[in-house]
N, C-alpha and C. Protein backbone atom coordinates (compact mmCIF):
# COMPACT_ATOMS: atom_id res chain seq x y z
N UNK A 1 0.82 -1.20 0.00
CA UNK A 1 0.00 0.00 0.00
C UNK A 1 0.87 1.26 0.00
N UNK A 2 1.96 0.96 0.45
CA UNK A 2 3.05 2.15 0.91
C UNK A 2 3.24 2.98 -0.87
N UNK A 3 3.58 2.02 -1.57
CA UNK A 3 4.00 2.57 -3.05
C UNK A 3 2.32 3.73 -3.73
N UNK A 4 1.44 2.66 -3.03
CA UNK A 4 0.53 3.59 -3.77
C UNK A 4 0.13 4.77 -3.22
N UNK A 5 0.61 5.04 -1.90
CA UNK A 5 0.39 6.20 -1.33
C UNK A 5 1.46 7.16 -2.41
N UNK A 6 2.98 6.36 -2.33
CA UNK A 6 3.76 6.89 -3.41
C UNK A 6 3.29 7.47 -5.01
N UNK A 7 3.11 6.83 -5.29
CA UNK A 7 2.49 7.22 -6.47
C UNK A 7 1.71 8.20 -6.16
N UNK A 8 0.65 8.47 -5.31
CA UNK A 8 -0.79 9.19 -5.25
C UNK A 8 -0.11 10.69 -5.16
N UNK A 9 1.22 10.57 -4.43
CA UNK A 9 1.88 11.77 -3.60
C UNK A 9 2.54 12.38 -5.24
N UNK A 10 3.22 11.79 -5.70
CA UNK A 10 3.58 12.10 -7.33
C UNK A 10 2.58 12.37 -8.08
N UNK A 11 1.61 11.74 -8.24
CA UNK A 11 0.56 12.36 -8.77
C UNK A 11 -0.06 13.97 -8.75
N UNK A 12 -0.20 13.80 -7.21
CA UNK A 12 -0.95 15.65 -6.83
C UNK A 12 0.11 16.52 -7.00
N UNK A 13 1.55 16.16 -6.60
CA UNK A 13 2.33 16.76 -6.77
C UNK A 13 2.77 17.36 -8.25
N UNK A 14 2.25 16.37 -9.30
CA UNK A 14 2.02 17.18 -11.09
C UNK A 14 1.01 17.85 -10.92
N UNK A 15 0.22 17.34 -10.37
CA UNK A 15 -1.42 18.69 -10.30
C UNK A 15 -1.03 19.63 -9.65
N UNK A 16 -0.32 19.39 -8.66
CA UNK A 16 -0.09 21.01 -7.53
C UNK A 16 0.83 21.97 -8.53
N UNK A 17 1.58 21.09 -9.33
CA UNK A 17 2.46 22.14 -10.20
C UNK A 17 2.23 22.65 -11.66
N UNK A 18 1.52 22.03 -11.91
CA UNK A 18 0.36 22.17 -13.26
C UNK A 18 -0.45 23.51 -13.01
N UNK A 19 -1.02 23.03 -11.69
CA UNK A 19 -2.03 23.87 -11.45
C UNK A 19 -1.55 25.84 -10.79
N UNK A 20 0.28 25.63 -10.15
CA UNK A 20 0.73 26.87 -10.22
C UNK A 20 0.80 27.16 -11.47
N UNK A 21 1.51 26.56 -12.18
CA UNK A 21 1.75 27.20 -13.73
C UNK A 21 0.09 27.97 -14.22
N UNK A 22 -0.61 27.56 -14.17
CA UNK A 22 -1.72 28.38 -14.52
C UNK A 22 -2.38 29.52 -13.70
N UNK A 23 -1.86 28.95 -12.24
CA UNK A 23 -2.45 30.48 -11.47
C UNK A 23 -1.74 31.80 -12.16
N UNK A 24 -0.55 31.47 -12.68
CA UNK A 24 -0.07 32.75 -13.49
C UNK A 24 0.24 33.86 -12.52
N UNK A 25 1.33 33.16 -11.50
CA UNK A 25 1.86 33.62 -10.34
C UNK A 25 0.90 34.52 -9.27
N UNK A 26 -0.54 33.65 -8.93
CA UNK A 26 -1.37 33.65 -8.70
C UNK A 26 -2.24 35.09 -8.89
N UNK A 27 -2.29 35.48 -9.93
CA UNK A 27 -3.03 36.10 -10.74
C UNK A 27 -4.57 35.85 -10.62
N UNK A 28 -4.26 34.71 -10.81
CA UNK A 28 -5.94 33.62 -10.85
C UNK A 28 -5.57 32.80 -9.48
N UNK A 29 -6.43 33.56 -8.47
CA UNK A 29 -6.94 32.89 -7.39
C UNK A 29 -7.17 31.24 -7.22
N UNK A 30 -8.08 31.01 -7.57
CA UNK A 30 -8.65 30.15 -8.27
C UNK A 30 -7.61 28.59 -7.78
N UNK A 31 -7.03 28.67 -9.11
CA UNK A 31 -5.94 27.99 -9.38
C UNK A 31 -4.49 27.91 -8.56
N UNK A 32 -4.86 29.42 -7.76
CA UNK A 32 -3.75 29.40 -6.71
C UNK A 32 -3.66 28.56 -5.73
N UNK A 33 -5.09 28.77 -5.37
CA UNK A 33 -5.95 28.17 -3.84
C UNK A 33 -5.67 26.34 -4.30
N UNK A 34 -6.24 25.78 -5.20
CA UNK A 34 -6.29 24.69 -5.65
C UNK A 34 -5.13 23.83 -6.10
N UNK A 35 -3.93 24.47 -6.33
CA UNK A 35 -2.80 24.10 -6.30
C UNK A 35 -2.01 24.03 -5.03
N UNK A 36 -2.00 25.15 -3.97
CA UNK A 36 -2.06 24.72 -2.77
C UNK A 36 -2.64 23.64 -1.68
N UNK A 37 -3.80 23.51 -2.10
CA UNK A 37 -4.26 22.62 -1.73
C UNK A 37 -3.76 20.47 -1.62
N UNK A 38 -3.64 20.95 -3.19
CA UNK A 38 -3.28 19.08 -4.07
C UNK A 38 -1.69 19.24 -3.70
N UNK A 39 -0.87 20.41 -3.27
CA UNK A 39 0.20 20.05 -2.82
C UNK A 39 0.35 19.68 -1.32
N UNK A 40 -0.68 20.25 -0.88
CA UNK A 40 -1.11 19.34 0.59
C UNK A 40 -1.38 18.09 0.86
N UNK A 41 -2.66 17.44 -0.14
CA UNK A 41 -2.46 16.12 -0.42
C UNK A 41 -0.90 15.36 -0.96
N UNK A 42 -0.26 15.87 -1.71
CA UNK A 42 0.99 15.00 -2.18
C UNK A 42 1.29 15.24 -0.87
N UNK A 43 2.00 16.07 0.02
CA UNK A 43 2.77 15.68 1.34
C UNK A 43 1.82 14.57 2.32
N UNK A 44 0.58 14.79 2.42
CA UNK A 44 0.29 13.73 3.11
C UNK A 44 0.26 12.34 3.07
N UNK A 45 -0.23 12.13 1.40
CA UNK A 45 0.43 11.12 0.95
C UNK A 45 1.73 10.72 1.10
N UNK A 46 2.76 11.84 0.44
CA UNK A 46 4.22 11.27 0.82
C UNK A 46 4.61 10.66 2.43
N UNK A 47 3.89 11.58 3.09
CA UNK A 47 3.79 11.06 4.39
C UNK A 47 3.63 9.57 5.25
N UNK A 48 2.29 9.12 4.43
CA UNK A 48 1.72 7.76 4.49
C UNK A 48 2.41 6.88 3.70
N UNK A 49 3.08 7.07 3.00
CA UNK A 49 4.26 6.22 2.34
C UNK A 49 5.45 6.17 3.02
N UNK A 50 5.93 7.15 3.71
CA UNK A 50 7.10 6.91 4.69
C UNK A 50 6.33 6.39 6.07
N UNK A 51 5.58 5.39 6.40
CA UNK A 51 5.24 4.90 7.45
C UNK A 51 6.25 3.23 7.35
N UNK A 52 6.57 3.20 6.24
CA UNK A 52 6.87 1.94 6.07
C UNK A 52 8.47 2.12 4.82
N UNK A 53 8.18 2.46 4.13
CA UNK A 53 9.55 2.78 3.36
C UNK A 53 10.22 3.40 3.49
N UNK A 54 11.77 3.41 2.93
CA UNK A 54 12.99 4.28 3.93
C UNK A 54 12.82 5.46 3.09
N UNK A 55 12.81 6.53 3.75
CA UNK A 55 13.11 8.33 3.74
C UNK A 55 14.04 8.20 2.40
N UNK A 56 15.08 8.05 2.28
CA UNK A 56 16.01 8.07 0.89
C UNK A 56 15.54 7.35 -0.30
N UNK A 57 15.36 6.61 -0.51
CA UNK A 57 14.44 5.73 -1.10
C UNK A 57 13.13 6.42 -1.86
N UNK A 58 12.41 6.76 -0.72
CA UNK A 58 10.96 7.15 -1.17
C UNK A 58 11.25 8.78 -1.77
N UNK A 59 11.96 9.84 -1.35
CA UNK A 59 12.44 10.79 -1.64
C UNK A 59 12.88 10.93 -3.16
N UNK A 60 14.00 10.24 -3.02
CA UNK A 60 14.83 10.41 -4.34
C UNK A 60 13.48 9.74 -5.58
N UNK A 61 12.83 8.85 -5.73
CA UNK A 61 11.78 8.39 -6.21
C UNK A 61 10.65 9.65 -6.73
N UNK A 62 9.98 10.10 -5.28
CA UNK A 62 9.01 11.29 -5.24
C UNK A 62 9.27 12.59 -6.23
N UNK A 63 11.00 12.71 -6.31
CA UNK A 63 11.43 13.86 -6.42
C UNK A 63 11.88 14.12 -8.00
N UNK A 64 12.05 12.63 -8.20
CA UNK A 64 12.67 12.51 -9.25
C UNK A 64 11.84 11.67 -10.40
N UNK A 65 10.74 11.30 -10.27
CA UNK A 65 9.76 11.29 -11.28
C UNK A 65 9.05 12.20 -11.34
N UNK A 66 8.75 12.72 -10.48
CA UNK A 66 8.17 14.30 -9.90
C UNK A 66 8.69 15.30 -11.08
N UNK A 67 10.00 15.39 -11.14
CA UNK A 67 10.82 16.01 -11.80
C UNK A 67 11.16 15.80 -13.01
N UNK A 68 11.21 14.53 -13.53
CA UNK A 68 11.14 14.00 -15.11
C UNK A 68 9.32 14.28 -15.84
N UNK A 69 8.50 13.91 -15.00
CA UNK A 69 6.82 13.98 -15.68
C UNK A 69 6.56 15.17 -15.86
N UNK A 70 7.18 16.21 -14.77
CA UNK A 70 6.67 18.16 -14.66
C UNK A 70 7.53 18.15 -16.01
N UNK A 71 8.71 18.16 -16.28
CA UNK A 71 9.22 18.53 -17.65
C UNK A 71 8.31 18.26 -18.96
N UNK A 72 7.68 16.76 -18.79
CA UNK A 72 7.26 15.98 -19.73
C UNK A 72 6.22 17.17 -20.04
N UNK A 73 5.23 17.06 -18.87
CA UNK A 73 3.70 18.16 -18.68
C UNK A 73 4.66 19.59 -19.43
N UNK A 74 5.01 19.83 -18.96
CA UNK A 74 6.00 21.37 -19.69
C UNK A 74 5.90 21.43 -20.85
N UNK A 75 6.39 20.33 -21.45
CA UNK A 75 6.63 19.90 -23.05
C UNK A 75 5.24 19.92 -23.92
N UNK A 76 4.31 19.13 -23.07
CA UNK A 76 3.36 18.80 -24.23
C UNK A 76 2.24 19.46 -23.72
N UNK A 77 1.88 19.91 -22.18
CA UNK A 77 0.69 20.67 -22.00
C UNK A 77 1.43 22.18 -22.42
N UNK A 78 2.49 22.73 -22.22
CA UNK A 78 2.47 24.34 -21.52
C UNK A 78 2.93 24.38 -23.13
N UNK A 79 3.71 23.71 -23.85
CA UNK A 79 4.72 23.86 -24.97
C UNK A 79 5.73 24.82 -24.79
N UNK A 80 6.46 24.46 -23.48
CA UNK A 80 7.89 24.95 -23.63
C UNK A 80 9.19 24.22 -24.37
N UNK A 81 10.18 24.86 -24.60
CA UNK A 81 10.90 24.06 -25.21
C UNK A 81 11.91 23.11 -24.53
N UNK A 82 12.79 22.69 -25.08
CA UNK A 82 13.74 21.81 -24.53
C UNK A 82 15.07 22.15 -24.71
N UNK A 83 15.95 22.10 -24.06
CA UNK A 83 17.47 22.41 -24.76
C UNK A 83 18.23 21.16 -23.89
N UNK A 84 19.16 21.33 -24.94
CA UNK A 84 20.67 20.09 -24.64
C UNK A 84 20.89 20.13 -23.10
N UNK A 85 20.77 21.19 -22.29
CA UNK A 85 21.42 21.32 -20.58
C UNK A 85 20.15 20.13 -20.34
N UNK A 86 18.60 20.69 -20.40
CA UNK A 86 17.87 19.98 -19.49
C UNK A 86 17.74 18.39 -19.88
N UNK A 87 17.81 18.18 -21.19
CA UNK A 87 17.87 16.27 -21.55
C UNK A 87 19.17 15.74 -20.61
N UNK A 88 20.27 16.48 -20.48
CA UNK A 88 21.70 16.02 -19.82
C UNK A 88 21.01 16.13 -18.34
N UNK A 89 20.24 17.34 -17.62
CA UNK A 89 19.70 17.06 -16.36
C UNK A 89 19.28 16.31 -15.88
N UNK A 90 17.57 15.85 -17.23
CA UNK A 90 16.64 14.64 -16.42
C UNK A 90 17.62 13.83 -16.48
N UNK A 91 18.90 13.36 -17.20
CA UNK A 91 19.15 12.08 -17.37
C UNK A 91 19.98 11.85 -16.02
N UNK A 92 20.52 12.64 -15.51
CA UNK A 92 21.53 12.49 -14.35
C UNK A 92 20.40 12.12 -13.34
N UNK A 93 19.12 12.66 -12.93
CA UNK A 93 18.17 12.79 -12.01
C UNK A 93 17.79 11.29 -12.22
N UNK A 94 17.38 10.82 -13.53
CA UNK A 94 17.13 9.03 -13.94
C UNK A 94 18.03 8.25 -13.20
N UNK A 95 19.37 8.61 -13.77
CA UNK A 95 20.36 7.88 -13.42
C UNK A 95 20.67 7.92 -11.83
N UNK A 96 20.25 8.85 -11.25
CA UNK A 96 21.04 9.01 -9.78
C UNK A 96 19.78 7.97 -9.00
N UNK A 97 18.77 8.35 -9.81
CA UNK A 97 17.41 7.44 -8.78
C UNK A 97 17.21 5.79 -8.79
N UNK A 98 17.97 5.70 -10.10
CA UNK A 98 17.90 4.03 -10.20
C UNK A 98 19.64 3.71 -9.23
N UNK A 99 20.70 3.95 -9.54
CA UNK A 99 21.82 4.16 -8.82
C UNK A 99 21.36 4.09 -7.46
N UNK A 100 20.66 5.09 -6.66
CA UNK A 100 20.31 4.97 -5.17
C UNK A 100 19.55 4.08 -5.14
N UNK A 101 18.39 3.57 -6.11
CA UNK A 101 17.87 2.34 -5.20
C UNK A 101 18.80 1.32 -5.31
N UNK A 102 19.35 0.95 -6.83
CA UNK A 102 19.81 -0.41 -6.81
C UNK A 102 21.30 -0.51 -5.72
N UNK A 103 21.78 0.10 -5.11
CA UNK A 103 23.02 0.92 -4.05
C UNK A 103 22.99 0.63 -2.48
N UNK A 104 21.59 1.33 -2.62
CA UNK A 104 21.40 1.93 -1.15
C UNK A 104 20.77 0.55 -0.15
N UNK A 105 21.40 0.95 0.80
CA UNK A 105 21.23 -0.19 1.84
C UNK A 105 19.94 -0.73 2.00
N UNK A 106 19.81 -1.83 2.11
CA UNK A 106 18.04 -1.83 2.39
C UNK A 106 17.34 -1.72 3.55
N UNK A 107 16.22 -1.31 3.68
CA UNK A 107 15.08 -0.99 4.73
C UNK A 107 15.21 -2.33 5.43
N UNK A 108 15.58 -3.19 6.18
CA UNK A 108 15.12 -4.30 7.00
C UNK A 108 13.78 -4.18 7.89
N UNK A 109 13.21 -3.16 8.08
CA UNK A 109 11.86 -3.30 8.71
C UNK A 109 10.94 -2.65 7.66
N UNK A 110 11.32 -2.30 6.54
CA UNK A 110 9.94 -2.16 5.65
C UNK A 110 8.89 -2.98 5.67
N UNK A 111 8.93 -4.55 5.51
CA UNK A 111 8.03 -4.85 5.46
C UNK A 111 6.52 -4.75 6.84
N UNK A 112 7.29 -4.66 7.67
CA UNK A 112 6.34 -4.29 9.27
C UNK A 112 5.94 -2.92 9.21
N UNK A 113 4.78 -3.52 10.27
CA UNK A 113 3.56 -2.52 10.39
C UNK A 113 4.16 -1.19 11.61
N UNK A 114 4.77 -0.14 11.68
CA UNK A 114 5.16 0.75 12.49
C UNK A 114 4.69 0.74 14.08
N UNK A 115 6.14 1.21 14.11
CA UNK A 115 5.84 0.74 15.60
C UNK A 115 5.31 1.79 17.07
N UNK A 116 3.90 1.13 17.04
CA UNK A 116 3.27 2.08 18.43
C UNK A 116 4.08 2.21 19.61
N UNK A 117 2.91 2.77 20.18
CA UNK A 117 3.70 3.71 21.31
C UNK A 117 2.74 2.34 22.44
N UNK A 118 3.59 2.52 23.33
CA UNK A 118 2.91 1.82 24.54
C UNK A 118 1.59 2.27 25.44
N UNK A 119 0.49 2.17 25.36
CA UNK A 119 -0.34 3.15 26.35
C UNK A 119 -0.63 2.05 27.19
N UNK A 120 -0.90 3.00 28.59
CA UNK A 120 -1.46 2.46 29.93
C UNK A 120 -2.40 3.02 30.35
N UNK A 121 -3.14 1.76 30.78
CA UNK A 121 -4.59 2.35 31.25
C UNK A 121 -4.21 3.15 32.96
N UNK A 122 -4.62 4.09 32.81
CA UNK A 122 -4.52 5.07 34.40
C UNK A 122 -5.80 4.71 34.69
């Protein structure tokens, strides 16, 4: 469930930034309010995904498809252009995110359910 909170958090997080690009540096209310908002949902989501998956991991992931799809949306919704720096960017951002997972130490308690707090009945 953890990934799909992931995903959900990447998701709002293209809407939260979709949706600045059109407030038109909030010009349009509207779109201001509502982009604020769906970037509230992506953190809470991102949130509910780090209950169980490691912080580096879920980050570099969040940040960095986050960051390859907003270009994509750039490209084909806004029609900005592209130049030689930013294809050499996403690719380092690709490369650094598959590199850290296939690298990085693994989570040994990912698969478990987080761990409560002790309460006592007074």
């Amino acid at each position: 469930m953890s990934y799909v909170y992931l995903v959900l958090a990447i998701m709002c997080e293209l809407c939260g930034t979709s949706l600045l690009k059109a407030a038109q540096g909030f010009s349009k209310p509207l779109f201001g309010v509502l982009s604020l908002v769906v970037f509230c949902l992506s953190l809470v989501f991102l949130s509910l995904s780090l209950r169980t998956l490691p912080l580096s991991m879920t980050y570099a992931i969040w940040s960095g498809l986050g960051t390859v799809a907003t270009v994509m949306i750039s490209i084909l919704v806004w029609k900005e252009k592209v130049t030689v720096g930013s294809v050499v960017g996403i690719s380092f951002i690709i490369i650094g995110v598959v590199i850290l997972n296939l690298f990085a130490p693994v989570h040994a308690d990912s698969d478990q359910q987080p761990v409560q707090e002790n309460q006592e009945n007074v």
